[in-house]
Protein backbone atom coordinates (compact mmCIF):
# COMPACT_ATOMS: atom_id res chain seq x y z
CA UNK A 1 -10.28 -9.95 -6.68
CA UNK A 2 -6.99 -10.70 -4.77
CA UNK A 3 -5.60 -8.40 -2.27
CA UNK A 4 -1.67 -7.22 -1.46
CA UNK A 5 -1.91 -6.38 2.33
CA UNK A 6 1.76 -4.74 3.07
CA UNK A 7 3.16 -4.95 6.26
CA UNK A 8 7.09 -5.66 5.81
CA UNK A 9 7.97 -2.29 7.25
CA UNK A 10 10.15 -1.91 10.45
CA UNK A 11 7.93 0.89 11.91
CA UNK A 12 11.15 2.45 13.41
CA UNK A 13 9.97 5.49 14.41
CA UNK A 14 6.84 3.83 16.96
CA UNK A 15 9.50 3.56 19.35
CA UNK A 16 7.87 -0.02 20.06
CA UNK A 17 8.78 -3.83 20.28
CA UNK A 18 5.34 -4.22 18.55
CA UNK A 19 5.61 -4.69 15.21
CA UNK A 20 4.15 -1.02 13.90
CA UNK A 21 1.39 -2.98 12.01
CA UNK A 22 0.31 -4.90 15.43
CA UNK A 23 -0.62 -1.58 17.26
CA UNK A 24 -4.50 -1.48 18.02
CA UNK A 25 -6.96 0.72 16.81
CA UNK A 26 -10.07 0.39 18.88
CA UNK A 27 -8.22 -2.78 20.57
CA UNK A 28 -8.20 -4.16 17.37
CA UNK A 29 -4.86 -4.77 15.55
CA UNK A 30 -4.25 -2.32 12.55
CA UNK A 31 -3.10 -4.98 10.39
CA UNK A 32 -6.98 -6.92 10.72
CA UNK A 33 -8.59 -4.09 10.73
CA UNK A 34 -7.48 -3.91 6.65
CA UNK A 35 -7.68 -7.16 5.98
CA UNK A 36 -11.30 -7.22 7.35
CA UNK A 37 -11.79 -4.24 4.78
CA UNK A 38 -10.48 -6.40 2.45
CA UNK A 39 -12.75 -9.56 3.14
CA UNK A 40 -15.82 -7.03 2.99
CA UNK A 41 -14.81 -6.69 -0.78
CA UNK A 42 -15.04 -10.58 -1.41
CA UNK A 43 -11.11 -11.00 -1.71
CA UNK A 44 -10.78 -14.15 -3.12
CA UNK A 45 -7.13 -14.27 -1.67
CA UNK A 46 -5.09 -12.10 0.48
CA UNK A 47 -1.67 -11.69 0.21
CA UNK A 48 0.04 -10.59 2.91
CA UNK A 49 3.55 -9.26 2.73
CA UNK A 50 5.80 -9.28 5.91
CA UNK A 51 9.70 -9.36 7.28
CA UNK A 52 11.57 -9.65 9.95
CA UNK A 53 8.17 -10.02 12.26
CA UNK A 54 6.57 -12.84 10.36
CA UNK A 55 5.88 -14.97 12.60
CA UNK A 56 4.21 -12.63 15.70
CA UNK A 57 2.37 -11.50 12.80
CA UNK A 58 0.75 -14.31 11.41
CA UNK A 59 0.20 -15.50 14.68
CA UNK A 60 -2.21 -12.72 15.78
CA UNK A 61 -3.82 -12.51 12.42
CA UNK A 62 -4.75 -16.36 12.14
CA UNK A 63 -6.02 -16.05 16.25
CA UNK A 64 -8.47 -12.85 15.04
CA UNK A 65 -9.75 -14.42 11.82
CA UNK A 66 -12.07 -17.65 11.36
CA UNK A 67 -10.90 -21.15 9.51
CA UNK A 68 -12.26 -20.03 6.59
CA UNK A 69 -11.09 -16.45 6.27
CA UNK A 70 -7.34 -17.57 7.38
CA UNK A 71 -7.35 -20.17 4.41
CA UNK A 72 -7.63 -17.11 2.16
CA UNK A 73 -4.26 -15.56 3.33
CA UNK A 74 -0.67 -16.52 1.88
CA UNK A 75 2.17 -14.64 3.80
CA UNK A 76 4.99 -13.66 1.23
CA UNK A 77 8.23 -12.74 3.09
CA UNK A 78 9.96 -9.50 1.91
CA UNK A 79 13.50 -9.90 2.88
CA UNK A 80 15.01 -7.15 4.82
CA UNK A 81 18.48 -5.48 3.68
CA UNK A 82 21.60 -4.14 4.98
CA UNK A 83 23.02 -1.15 3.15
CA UNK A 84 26.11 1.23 4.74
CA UNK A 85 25.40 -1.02 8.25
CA UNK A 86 21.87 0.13 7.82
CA UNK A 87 19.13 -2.20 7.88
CA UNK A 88 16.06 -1.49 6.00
CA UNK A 89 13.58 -2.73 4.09
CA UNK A 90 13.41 -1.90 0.63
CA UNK A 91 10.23 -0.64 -0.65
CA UNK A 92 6.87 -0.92 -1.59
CA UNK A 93 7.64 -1.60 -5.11
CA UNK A 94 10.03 -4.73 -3.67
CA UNK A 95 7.43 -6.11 -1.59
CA UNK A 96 4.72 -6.25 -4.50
CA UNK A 97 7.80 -7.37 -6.65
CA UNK A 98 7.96 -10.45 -3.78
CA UNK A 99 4.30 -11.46 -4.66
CA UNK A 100 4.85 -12.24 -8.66
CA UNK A 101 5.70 -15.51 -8.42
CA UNK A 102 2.61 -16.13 -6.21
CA UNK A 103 0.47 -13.97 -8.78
CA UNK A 104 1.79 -16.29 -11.61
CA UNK A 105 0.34 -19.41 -9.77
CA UNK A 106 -3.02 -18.17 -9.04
CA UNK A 107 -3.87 -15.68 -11.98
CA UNK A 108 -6.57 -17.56 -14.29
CA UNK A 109 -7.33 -15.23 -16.94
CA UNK A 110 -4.70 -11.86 -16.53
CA UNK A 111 -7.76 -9.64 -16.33
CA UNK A 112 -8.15 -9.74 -12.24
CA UNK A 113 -8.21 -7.20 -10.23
CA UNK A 114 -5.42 -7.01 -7.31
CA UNK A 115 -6.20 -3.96 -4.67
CA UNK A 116 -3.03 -2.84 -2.89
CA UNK A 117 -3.79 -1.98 0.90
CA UNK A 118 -1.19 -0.98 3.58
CA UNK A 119 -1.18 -2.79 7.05
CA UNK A 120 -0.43 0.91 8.69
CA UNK A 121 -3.72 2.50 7.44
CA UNK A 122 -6.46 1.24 9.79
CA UNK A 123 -8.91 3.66 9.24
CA UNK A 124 -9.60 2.61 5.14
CA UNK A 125 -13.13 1.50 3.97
CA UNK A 126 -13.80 -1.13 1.97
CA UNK A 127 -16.28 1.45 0.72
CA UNK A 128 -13.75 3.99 -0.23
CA UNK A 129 -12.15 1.03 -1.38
CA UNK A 130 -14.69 0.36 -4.28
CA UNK A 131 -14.38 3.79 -5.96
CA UNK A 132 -11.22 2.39 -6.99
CA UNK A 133 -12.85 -0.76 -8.17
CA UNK A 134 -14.92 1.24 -10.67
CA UNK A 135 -12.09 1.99 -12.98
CA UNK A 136 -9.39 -0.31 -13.66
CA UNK A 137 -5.82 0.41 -13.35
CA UNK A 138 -6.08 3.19 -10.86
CA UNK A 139 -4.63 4.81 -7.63
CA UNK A 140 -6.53 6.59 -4.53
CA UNK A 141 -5.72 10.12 -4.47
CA UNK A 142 -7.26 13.27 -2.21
CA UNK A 143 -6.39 17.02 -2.18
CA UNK A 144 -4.50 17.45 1.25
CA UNK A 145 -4.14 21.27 2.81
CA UNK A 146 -0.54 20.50 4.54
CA UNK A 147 0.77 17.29 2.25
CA UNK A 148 4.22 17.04 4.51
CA UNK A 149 5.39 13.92 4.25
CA UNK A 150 3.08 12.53 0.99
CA UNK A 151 3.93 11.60 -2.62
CA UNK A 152 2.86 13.96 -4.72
CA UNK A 153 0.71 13.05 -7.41
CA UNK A 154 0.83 15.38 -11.53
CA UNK A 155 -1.94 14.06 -13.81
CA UNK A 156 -3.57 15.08 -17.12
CA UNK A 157 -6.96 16.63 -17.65
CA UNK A 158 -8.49 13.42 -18.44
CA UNK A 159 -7.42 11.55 -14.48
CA UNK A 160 -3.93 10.11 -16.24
CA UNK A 161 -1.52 9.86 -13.54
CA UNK A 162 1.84 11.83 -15.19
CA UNK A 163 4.15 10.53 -12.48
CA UNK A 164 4.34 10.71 -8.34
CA UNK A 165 7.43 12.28 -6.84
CA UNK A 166 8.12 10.94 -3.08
CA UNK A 167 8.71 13.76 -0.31
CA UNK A 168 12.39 13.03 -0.13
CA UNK A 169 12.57 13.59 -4.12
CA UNK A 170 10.77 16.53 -4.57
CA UNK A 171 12.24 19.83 -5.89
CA UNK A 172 11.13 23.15 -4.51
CA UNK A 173 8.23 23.55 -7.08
CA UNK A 174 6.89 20.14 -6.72
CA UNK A 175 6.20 20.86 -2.96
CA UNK A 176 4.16 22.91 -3.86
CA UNK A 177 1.26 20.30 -5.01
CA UNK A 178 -1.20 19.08 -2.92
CA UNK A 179 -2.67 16.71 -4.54
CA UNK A 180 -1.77 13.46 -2.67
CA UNK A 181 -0.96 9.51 -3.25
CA UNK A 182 -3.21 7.94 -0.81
CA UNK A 183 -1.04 4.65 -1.48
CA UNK A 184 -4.29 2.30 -2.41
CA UNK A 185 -3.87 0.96 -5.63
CA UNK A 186 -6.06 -1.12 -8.07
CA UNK A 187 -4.16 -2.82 -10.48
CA UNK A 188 -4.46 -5.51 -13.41
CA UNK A 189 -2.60 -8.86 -12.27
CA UNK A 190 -0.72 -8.50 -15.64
CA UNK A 191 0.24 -4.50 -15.23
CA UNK A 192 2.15 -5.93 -12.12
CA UNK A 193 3.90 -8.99 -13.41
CA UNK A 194 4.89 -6.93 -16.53
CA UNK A 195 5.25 -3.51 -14.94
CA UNK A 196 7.05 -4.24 -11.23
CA UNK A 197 10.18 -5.54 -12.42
CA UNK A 198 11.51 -2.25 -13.91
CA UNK A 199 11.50 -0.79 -11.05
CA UNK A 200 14.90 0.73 -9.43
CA UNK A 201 16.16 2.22 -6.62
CA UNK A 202 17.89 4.95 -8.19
CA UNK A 203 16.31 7.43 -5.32
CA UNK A 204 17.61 9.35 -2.19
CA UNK A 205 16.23 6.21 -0.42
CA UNK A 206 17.38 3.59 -2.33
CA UNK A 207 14.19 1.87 -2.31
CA UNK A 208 12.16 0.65 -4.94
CA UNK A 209 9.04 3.27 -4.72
CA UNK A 210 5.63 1.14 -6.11
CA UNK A 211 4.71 4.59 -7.46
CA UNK A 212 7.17 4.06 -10.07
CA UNK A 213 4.81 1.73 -11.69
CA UNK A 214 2.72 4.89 -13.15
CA UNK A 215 5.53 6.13 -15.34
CA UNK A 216 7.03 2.52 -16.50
CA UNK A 217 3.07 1.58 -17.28
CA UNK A 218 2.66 5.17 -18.85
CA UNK A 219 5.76 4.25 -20.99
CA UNK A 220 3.91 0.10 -22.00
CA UNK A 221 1.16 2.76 -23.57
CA UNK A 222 -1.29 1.42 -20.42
CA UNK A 223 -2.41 4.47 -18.20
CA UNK A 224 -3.08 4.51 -14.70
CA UNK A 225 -5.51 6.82 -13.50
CA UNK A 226 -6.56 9.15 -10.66
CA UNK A 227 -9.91 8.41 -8.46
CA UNK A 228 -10.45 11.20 -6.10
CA UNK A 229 -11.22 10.86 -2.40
CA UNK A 230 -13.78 13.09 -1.21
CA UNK A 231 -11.49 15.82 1.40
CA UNK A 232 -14.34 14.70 4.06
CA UNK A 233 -13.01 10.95 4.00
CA UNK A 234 -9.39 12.11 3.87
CA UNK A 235 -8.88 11.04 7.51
CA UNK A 236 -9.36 7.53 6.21
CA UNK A 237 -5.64 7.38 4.68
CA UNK A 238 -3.70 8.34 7.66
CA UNK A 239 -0.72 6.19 7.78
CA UNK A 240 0.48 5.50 11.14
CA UNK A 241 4.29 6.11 11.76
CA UNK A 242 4.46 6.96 14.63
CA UNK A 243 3.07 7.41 18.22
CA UNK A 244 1.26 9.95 18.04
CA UNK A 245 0.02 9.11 14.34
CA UNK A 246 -1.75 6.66 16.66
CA UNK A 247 -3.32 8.47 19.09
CA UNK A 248 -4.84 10.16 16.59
CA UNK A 249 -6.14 7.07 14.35
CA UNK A 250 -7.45 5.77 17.55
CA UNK A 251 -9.61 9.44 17.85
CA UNK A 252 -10.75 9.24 14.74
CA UNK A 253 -12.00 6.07 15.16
């Protein structure tokens, strides 16, 4: 199993110099905190994917890990962008587009698995992790009472994932859903190196969403399914954007 680890974002709104994935949860930096999740499942390689704070990064990540674990990561650089004197990274679907070439090199058969983790969700389980593990091709979703802020997620009576629409892109009716992208992903090494590439940025944000994978896979005839979180584990997926996102991840803890 190899594992995408991203942490390319800016993490504007912390407020911070500290890189947003660098904040500690339980003194621990969020960024390890995943990747230990990750090593838990036996990743055979970790791929982490960072930008403009690469190097303070991978400094603290090969002080907290041992010789052996830090052979396992690769650090793929997502390069940052300047659009209307804005600059910004460009998306999830961008930064897993950045690890193909890697993919190429080490995929043996096409058949492995590659879990998709976020460096800004320190609270994860590698045991949550593994209900993804049971069905190939899938996403982590949950059933959220206030989704503000969440990709909504429409899927078929049999689990298949229809499509995600971001926050930013939803219409007045799709608000309405609660069921939730919980932005943990299993996915075939081939879905990715045939499926990324399509992606566009033909969105509010101009960024290349990874969710757009469901629809251009949906369209290959491969279908990407739903595996529910438990509502009792929910507070596992809390992405931390901000300050007090972090207070609260630190609570939980």
């Amino acid at each position: 199993m190899y594992t995408i680890v991203l942490a390319g974002g800016l993490g504007k709104r912390m407020n911070s110099d500290i890189p947003k994935v660098l904040h500690t949860v339980n003194n621990i930096p969020m960024i390890c905190l995943v990747i230990q999740e990750a090593f838990k499942l036996n990743a055979t390689k970790v791929l982490v994917v960072v930008g403009k704070y690469k190097d303070i990064i991978k400094e603290t990540i090969q002080a907290f890990f041992s010789n052996k674990e830090v052979n396992k990561i690769t650090y793929i650089v997502q390069e940052d962008k300047t659009i209307n004197g804005t600059t910004k990274t460009m998306g999830t679907g961008d930064a897993v587009h950045c690890c193909i070439p890697y993919l190429k090199k080490i995929r043996k058969s096409g058949d492995e698995n590659v879990v998709i983790l976020s460096g800004d969700v320190p609270l994860i389980k590698h045991t949550t992790i593994e209900l993804l593990l049971t069905k190939q091709n899938s996403l982590l979703t949950t059933l959220l009472r206030n989704p503000f802020g969440c990709g909504r997620i429409f899927a078929n009576n049999e689990s298949e994932i229809i499509k995600i629409v971001e926050e930013k892109d939803c219409n007045e009716d799709e608000r309405k859903c609660k069921q939730v992208n919980c932005g943990i992903y299993n996915l075939n090494v081939d879905v990715i190196i045939e499926c990324i590439p399509f992606i566009t940025n033909n969105n509010k944000s101009q960024e290349y969403y990874l969710t757009d994978i469901v629809e251009i896979a949906r369209s290959k005839q491969i279908p990407i399914h739903g595996v529910v979180l438990p509502v009792n584990n929910a507070s596992e997926i809390l992405n931390v954007n901000t300050p007090e996102d972090l207070e609260i991840a630190n609570a939980r803890a």
